[in-house]
PDB file of N, CA and C in Angstrom:
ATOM      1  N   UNK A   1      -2.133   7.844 -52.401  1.00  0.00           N
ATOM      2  CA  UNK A   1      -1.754   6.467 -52.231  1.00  0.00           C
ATOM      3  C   UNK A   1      -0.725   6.318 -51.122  1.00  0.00           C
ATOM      4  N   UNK A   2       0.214   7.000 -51.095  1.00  0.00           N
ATOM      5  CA  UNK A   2       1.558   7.274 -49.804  1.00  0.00           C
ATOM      6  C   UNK A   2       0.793   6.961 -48.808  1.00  0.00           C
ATOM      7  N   UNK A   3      -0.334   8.034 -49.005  1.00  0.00           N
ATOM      8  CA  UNK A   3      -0.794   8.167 -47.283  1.00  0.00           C
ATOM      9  C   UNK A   3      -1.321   7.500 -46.962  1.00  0.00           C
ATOM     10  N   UNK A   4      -1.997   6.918 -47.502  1.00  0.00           N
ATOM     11  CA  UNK A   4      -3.172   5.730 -47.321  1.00  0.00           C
ATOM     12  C   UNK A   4      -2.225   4.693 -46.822  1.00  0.00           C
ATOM     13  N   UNK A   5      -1.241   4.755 -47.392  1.00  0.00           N
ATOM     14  CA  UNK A   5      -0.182   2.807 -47.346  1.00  0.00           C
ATOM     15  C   UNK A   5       0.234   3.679 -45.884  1.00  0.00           C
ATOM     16  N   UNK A   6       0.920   4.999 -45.617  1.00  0.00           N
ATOM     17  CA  UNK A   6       1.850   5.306 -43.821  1.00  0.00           C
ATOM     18  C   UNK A   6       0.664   4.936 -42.854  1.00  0.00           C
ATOM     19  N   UNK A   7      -1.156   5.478 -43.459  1.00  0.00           N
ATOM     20  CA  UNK A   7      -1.499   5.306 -42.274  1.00  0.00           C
ATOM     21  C   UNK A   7      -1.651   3.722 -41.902  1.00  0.00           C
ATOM     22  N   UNK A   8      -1.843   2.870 -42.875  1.00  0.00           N
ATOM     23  CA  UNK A   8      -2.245   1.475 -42.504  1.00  0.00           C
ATOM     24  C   UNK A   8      -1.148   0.919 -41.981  1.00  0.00           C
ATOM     25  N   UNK A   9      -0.122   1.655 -42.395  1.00  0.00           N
ATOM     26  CA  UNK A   9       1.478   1.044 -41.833  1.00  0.00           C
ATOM     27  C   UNK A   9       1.549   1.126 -40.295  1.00  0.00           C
ATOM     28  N   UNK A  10       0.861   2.606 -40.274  1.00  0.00           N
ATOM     29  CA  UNK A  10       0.684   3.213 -38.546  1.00  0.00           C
ATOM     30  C   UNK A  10      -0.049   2.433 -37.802  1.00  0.00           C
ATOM     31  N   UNK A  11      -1.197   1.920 -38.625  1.00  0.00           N
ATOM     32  CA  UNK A  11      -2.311   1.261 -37.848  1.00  0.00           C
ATOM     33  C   UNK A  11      -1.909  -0.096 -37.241  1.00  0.00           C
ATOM     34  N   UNK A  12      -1.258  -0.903 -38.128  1.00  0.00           N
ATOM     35  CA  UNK A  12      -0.588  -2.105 -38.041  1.00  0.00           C
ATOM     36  C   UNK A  12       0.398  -2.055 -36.979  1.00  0.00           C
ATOM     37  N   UNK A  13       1.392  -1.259 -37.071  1.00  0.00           N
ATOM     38  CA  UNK A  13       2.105  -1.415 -35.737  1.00  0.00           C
ATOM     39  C   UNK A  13       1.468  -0.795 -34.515  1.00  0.00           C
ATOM     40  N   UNK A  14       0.661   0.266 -34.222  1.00  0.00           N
ATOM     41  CA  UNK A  14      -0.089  -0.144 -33.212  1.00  0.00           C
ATOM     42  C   UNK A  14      -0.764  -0.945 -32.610  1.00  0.00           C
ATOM     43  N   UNK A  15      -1.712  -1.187 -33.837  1.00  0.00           N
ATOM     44  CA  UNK A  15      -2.333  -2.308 -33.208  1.00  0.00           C
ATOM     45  C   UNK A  15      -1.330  -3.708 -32.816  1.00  0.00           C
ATOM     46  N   UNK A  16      -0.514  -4.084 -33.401  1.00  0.00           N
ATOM     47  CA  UNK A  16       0.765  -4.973 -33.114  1.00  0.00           C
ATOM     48  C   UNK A  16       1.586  -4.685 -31.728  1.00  0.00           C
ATOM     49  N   UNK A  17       1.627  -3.584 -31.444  1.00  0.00           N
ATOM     50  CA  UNK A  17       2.087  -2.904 -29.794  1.00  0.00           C
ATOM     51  C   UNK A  17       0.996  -2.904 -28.931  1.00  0.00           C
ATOM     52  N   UNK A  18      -0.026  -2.928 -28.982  1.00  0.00           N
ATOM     53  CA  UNK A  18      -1.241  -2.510 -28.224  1.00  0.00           C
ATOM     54  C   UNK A  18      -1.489  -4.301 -27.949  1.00  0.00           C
ATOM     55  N   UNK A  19      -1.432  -4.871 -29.415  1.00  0.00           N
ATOM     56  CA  UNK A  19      -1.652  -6.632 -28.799  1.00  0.00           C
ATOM     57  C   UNK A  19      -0.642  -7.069 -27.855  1.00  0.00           C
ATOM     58  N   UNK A  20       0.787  -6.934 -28.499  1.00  0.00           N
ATOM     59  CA  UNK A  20       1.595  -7.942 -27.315  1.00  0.00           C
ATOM     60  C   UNK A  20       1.684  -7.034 -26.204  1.00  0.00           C
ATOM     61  N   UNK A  21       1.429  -5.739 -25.662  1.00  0.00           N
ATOM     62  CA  UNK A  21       1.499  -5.158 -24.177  1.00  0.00           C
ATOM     63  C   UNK A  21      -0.119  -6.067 -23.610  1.00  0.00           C
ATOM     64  N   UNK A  22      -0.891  -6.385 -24.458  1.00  0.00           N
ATOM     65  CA  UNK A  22      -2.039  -6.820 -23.701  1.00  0.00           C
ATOM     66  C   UNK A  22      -2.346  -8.426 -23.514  1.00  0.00           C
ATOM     67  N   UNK A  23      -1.697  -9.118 -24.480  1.00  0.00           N
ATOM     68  CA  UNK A  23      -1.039 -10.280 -24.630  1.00  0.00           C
ATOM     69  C   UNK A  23      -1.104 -11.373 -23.356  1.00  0.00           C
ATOM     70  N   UNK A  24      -0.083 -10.636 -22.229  1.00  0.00           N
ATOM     71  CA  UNK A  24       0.479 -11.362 -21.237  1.00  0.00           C
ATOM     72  C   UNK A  24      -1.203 -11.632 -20.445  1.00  0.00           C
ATOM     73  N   UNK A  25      -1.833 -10.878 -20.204  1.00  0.00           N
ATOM     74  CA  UNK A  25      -2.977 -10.155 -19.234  1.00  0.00           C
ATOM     75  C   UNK A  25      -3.933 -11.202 -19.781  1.00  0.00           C
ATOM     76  N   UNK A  26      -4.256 -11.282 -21.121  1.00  0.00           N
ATOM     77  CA  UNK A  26      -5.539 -11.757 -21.365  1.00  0.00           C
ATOM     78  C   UNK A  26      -5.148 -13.733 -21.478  1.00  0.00           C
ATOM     79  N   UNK A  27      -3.534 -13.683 -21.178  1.00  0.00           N
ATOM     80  CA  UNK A  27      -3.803 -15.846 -21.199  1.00  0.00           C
ATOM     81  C   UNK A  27      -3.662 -15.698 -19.876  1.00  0.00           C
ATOM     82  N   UNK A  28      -3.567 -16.894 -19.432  1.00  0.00           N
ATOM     83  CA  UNK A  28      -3.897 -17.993 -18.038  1.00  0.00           C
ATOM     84  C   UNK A  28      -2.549 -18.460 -17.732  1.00  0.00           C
ATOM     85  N   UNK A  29      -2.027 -18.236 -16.534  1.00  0.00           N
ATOM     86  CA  UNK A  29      -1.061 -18.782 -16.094  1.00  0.00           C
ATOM     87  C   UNK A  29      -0.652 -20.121 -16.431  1.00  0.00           C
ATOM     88  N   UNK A  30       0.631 -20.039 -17.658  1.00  0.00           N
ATOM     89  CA  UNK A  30       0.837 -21.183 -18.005  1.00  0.00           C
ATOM     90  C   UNK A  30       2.184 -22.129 -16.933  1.00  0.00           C
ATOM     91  N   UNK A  31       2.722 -21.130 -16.472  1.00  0.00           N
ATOM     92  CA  UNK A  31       4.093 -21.520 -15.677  1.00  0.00           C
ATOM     93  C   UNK A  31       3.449 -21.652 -14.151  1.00  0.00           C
ATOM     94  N   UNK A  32       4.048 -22.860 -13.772  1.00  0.00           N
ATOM     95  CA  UNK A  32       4.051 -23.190 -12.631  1.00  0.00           C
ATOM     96  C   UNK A  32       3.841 -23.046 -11.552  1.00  0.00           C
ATOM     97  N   UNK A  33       5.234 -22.343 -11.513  1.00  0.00           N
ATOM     98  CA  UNK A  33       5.130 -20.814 -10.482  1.00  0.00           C
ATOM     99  C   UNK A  33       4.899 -19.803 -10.340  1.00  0.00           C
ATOM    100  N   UNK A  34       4.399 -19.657 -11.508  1.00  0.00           N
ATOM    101  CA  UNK A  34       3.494 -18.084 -11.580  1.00  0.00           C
ATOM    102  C   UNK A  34       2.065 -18.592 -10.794  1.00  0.00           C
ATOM    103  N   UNK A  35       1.203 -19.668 -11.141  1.00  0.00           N
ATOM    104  CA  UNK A  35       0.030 -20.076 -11.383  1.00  0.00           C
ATOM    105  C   UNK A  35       0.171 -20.123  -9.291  1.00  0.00           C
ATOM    106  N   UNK A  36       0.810 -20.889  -8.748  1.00  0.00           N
ATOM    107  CA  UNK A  36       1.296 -21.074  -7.634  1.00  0.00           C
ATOM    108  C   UNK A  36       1.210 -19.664  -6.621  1.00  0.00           C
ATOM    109  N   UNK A  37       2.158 -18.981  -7.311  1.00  0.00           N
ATOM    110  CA  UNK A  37       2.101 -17.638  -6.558  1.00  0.00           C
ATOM    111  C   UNK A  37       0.388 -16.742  -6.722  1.00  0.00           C
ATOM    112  N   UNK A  38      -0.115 -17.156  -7.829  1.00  0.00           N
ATOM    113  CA  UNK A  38      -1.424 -16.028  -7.676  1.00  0.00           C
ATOM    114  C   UNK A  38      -2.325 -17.202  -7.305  1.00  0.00           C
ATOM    115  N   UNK A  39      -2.413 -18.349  -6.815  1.00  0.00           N
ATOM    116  CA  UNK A  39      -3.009 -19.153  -5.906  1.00  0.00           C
ATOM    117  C   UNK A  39      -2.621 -18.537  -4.229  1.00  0.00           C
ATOM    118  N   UNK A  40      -1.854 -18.206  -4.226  1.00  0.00           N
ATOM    119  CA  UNK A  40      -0.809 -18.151  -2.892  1.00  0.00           C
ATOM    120  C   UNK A  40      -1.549 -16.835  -2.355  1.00  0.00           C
ATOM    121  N   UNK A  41      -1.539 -15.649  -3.413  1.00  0.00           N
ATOM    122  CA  UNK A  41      -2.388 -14.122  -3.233  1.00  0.00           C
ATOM    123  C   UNK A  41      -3.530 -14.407  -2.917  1.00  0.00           C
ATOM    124  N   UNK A  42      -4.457 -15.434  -3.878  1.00  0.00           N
ATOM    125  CA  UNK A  42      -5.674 -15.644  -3.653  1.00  0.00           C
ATOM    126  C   UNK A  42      -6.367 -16.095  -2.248  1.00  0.00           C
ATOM    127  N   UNK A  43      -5.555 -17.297  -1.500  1.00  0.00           N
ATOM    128  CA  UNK A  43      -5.773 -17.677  -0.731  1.00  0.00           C
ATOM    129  C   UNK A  43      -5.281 -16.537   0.546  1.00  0.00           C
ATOM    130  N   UNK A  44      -4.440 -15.536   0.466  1.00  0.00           N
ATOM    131  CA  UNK A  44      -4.288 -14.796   1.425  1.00  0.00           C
ATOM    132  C   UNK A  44      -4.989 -13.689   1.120  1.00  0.00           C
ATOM    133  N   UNK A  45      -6.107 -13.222  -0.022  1.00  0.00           N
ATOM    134  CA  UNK A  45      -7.513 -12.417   0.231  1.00  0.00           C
ATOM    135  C   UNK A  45      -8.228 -12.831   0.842  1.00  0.00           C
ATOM    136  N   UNK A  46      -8.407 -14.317   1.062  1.00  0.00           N
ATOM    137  CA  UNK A  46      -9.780 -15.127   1.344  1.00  0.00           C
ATOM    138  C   UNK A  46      -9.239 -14.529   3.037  1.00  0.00           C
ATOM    139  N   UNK A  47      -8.223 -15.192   3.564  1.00  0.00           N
ATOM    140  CA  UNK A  47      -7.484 -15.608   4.431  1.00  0.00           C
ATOM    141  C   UNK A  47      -8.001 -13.904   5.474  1.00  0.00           C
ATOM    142  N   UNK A  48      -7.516 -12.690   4.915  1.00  0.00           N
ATOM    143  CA  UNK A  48      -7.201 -11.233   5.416  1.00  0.00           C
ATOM    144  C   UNK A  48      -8.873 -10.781   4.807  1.00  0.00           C
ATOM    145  N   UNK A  49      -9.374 -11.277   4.325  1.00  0.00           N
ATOM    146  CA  UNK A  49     -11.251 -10.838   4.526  1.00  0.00           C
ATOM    147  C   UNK A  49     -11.080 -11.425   6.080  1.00  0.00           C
ATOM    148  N   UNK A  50     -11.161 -12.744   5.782  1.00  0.00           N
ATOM    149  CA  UNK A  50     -11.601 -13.470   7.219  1.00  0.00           C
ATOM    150  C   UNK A  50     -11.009 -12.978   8.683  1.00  0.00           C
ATOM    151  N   UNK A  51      -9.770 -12.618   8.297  1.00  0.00           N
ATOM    152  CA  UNK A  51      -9.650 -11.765   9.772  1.00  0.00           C
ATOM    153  C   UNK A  51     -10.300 -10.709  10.464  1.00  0.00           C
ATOM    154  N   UNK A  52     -10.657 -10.071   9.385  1.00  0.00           N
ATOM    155  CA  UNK A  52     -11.092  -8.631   9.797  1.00  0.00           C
ATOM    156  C   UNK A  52     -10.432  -7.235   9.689  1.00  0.00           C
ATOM    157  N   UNK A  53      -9.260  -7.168   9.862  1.00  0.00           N
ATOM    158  CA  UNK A  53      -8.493  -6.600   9.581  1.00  0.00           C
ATOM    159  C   UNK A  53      -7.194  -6.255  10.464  1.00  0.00           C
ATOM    160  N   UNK A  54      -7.531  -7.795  11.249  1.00  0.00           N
ATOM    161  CA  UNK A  54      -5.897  -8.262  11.691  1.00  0.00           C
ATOM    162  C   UNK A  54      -5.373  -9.118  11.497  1.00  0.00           C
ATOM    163  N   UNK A  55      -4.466  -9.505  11.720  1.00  0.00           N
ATOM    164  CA  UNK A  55      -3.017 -10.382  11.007  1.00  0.00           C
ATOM    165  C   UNK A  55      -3.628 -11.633  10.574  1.00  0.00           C
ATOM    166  N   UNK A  56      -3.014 -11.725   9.835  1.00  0.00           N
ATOM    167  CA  UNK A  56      -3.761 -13.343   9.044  1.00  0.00           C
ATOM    168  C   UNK A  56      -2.998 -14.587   9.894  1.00  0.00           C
ATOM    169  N   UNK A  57      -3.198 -15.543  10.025  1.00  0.00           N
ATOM    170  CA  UNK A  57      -2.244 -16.496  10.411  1.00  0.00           C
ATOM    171  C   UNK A  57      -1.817 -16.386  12.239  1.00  0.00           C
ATOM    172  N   UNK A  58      -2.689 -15.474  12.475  1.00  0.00           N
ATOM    173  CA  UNK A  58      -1.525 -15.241  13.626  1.00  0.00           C
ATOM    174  C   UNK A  58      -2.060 -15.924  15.403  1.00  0.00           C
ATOM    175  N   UNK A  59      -0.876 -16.244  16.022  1.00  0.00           N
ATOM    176  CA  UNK A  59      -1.224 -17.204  16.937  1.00  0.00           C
ATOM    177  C   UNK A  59      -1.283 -15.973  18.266  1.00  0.00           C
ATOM    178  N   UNK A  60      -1.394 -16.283  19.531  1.00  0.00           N
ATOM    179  CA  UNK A  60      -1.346 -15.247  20.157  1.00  0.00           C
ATOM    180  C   UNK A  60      -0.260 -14.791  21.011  1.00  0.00           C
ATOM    181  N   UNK A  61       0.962 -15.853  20.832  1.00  0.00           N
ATOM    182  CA  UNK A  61       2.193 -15.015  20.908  1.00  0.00           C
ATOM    183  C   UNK A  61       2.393 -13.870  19.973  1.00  0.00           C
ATOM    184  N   UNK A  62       2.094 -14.274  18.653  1.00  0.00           N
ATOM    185  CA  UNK A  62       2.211 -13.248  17.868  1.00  0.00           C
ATOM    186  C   UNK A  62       1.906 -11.627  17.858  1.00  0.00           C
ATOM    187  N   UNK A  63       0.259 -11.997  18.347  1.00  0.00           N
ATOM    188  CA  UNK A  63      -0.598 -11.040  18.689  1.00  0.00           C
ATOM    189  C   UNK A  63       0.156 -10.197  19.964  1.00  0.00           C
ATOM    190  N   UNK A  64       0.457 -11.181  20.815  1.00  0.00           N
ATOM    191  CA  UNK A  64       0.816 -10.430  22.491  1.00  0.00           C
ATOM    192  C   UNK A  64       2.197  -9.637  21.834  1.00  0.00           C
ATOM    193  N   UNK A  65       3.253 -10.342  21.249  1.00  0.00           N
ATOM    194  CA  UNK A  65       4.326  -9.404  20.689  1.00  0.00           C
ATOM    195  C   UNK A  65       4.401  -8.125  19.844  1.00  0.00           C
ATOM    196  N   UNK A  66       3.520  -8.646  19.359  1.00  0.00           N
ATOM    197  CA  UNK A  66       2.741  -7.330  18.161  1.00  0.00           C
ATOM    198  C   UNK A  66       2.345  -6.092  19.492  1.00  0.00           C
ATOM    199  N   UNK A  67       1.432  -6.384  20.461  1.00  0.00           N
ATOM    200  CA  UNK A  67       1.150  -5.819  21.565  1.00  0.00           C
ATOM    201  C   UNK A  67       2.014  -4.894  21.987  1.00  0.00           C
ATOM    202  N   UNK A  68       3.040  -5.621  22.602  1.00  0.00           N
ATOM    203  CA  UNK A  68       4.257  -5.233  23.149  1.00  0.00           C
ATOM    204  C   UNK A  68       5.042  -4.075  22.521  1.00  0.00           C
ATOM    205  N   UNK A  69       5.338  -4.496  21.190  1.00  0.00           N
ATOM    206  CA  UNK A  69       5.917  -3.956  20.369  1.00  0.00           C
ATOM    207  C   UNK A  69       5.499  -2.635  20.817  1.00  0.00           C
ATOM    208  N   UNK A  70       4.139  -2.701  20.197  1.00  0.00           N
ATOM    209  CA  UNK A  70       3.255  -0.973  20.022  1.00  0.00           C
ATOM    210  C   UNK A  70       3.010  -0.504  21.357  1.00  0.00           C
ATOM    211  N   UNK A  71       3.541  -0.845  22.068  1.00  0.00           N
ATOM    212  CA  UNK A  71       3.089  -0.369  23.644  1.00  0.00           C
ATOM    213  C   UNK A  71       4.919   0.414  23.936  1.00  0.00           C
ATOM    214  N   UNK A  72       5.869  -0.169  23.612  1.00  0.00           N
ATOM    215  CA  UNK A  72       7.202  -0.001  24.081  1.00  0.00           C
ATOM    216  C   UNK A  72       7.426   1.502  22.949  1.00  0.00           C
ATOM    217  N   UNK A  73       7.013   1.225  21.471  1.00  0.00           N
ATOM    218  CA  UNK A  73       6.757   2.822  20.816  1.00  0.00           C
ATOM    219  C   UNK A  73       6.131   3.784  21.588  1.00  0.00           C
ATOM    220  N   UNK A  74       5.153   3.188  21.892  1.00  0.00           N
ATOM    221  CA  UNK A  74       3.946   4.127  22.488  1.00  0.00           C
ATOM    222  C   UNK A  74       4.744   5.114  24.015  1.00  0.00           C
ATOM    223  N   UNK A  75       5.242   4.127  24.805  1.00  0.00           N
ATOM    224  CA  UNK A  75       6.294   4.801  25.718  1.00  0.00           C
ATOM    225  C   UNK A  75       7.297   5.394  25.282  1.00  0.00           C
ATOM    226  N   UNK A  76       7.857   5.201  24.204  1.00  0.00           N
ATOM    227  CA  UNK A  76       9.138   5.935  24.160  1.00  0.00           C
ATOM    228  C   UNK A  76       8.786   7.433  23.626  1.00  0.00           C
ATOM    229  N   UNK A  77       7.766   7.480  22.478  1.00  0.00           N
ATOM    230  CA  UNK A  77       7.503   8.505  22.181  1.00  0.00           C
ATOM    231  C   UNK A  77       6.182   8.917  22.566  1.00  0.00           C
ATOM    232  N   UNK A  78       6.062   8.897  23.616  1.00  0.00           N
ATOM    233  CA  UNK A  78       5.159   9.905  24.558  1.00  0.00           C
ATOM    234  C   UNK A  78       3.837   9.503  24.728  1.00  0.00           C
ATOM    235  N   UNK A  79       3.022   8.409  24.748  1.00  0.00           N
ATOM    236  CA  UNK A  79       2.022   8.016  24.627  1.00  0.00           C
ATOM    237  C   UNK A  79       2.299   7.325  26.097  1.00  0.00           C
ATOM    238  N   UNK A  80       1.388   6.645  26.468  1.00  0.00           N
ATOM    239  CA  UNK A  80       0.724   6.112  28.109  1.00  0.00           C
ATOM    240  C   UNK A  80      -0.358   5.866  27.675  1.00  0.00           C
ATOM    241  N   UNK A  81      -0.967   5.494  29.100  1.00  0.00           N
ATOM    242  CA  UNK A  81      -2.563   4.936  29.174  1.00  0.00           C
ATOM    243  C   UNK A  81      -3.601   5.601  28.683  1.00  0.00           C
ATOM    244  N   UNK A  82      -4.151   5.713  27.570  1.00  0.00           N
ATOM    245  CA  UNK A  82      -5.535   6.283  27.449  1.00  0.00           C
ATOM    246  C   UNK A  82      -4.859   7.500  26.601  1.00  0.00           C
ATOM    247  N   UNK A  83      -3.803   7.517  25.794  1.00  0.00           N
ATOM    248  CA  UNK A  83      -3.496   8.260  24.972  1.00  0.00           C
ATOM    249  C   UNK A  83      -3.553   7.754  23.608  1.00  0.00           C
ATOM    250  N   UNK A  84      -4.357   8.054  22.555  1.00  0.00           N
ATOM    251  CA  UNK A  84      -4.359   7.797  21.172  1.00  0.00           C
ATOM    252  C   UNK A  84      -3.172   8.048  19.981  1.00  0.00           C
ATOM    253  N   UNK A  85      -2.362   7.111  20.515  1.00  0.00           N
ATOM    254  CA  UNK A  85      -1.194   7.235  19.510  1.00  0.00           C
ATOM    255  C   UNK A  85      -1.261   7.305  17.940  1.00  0.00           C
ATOM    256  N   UNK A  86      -2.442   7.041  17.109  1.00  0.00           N
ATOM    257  CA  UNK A  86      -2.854   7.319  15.831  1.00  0.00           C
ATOM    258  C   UNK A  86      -3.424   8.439  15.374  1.00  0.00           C
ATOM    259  N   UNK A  87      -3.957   9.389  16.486  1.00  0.00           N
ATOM    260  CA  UNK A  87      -4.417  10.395  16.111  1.00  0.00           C
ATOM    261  C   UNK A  87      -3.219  11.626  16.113  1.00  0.00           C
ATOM    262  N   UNK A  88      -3.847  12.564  15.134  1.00  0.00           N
ATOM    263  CA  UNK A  88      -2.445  13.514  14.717  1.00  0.00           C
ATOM    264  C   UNK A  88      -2.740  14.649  16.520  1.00  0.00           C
ATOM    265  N   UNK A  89      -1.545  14.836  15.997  1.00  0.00           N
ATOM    266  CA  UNK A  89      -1.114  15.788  17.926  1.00  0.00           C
ATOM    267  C   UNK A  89      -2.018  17.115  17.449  1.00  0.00           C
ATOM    268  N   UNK A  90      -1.982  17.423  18.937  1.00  0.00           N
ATOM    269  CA  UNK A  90      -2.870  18.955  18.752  1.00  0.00           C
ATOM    270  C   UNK A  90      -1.308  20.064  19.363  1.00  0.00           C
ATOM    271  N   UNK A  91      -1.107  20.627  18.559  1.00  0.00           N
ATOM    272  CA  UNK A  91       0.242  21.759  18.963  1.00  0.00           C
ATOM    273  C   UNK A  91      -0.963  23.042  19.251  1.00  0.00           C
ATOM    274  N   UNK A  92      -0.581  23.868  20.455  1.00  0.00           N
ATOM    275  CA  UNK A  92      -0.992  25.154  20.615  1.00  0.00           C
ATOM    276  C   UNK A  92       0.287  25.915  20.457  1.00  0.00           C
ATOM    277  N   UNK A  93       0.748  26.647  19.905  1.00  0.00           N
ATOM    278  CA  UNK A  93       1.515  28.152  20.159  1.00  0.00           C
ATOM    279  C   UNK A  93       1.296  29.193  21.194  1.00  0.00           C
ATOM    280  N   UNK A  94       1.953  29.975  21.409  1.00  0.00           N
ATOM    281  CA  UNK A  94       1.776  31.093  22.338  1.00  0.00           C
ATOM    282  C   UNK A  94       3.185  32.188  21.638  1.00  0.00           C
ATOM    283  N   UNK A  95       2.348  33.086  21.552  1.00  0.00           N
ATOM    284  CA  UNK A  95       3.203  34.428  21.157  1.00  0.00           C
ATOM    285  C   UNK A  95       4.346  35.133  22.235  1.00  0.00           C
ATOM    286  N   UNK A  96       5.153  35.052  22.262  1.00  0.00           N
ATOM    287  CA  UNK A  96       6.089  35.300  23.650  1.00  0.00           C
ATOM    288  C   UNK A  96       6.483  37.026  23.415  1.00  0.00           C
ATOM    289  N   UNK A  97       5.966  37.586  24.741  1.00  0.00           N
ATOM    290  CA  UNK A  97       6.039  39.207  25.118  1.00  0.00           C
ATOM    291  C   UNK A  97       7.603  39.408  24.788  1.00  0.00           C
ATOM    292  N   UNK A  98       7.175  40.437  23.781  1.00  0.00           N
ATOM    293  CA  UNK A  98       8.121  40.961  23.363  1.00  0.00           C
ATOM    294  C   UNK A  98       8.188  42.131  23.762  1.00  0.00           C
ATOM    295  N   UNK A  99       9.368  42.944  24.406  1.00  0.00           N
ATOM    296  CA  UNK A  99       9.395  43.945  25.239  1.00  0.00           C
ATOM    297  C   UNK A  99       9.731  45.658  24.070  1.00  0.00           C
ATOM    298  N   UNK A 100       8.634  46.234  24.367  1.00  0.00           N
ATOM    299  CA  UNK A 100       9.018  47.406  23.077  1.00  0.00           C
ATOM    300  C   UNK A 100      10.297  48.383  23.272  1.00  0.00           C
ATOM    301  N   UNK A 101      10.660  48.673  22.257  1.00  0.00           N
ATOM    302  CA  UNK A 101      11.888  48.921  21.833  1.00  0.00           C
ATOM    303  C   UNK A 101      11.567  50.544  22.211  1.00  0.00           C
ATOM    304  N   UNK A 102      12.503  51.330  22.832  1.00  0.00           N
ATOM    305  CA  UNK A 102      12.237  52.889  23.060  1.00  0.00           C
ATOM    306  C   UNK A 102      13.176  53.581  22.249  1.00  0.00           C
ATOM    307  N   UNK A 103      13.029  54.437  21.722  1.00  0.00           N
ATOM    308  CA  UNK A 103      13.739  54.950  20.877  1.00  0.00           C
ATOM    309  C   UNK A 103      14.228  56.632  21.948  1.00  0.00           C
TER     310      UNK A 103
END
């Protein structure tokens, strides 16, 4: 009989923890500004499909500065014309002559 009543006791508060962690997830934005803000996300998926996979919103100062930006990196750390600044560097080594030791 004990056990029977701990496990249903067990069962009950799980299932009682398992509802209110799942609780929030399964209602509908009742607040305002919650409802607002995942309107706000929504419309900036629609928004960043439609670009393609550049800047949402953006005018072409934006774009030309954005430009700039990555061009003034690109010079400082070693990139120029027709160099692929996204791709990882190729390092070669060279073993330096080491002169043998005479005993």
């Amino acid at each position: 009989m004990a056990v029977s009543l701990m496990k249903s006791l067990n069962l009950a508060a799980a299932t009682s923890r398992n509802f209110s962690v799942l609780a929030p997830a399964m209602t509908k934005a009742t607040d305002p500004i919650q409802a607002l803000f995942v309107e706000k996300i929504k419309e900036y998926d629609t928004k960043s499909k439609a670009a393609g996979g550049k800047m949402v919103d953006a005018t072409k100062e934006t774009e030309a500065g954005l430009q700039a930006e990555l061009d003034k990196v690109a010079k400082a750390y070693g990139g120029g014309a027709g160099v692929d600044m996204s791709a990882f560097p190729q390092f070669s080594f060279q073993d330096p002559e080491v002169e043998p030791i005479k005993l």
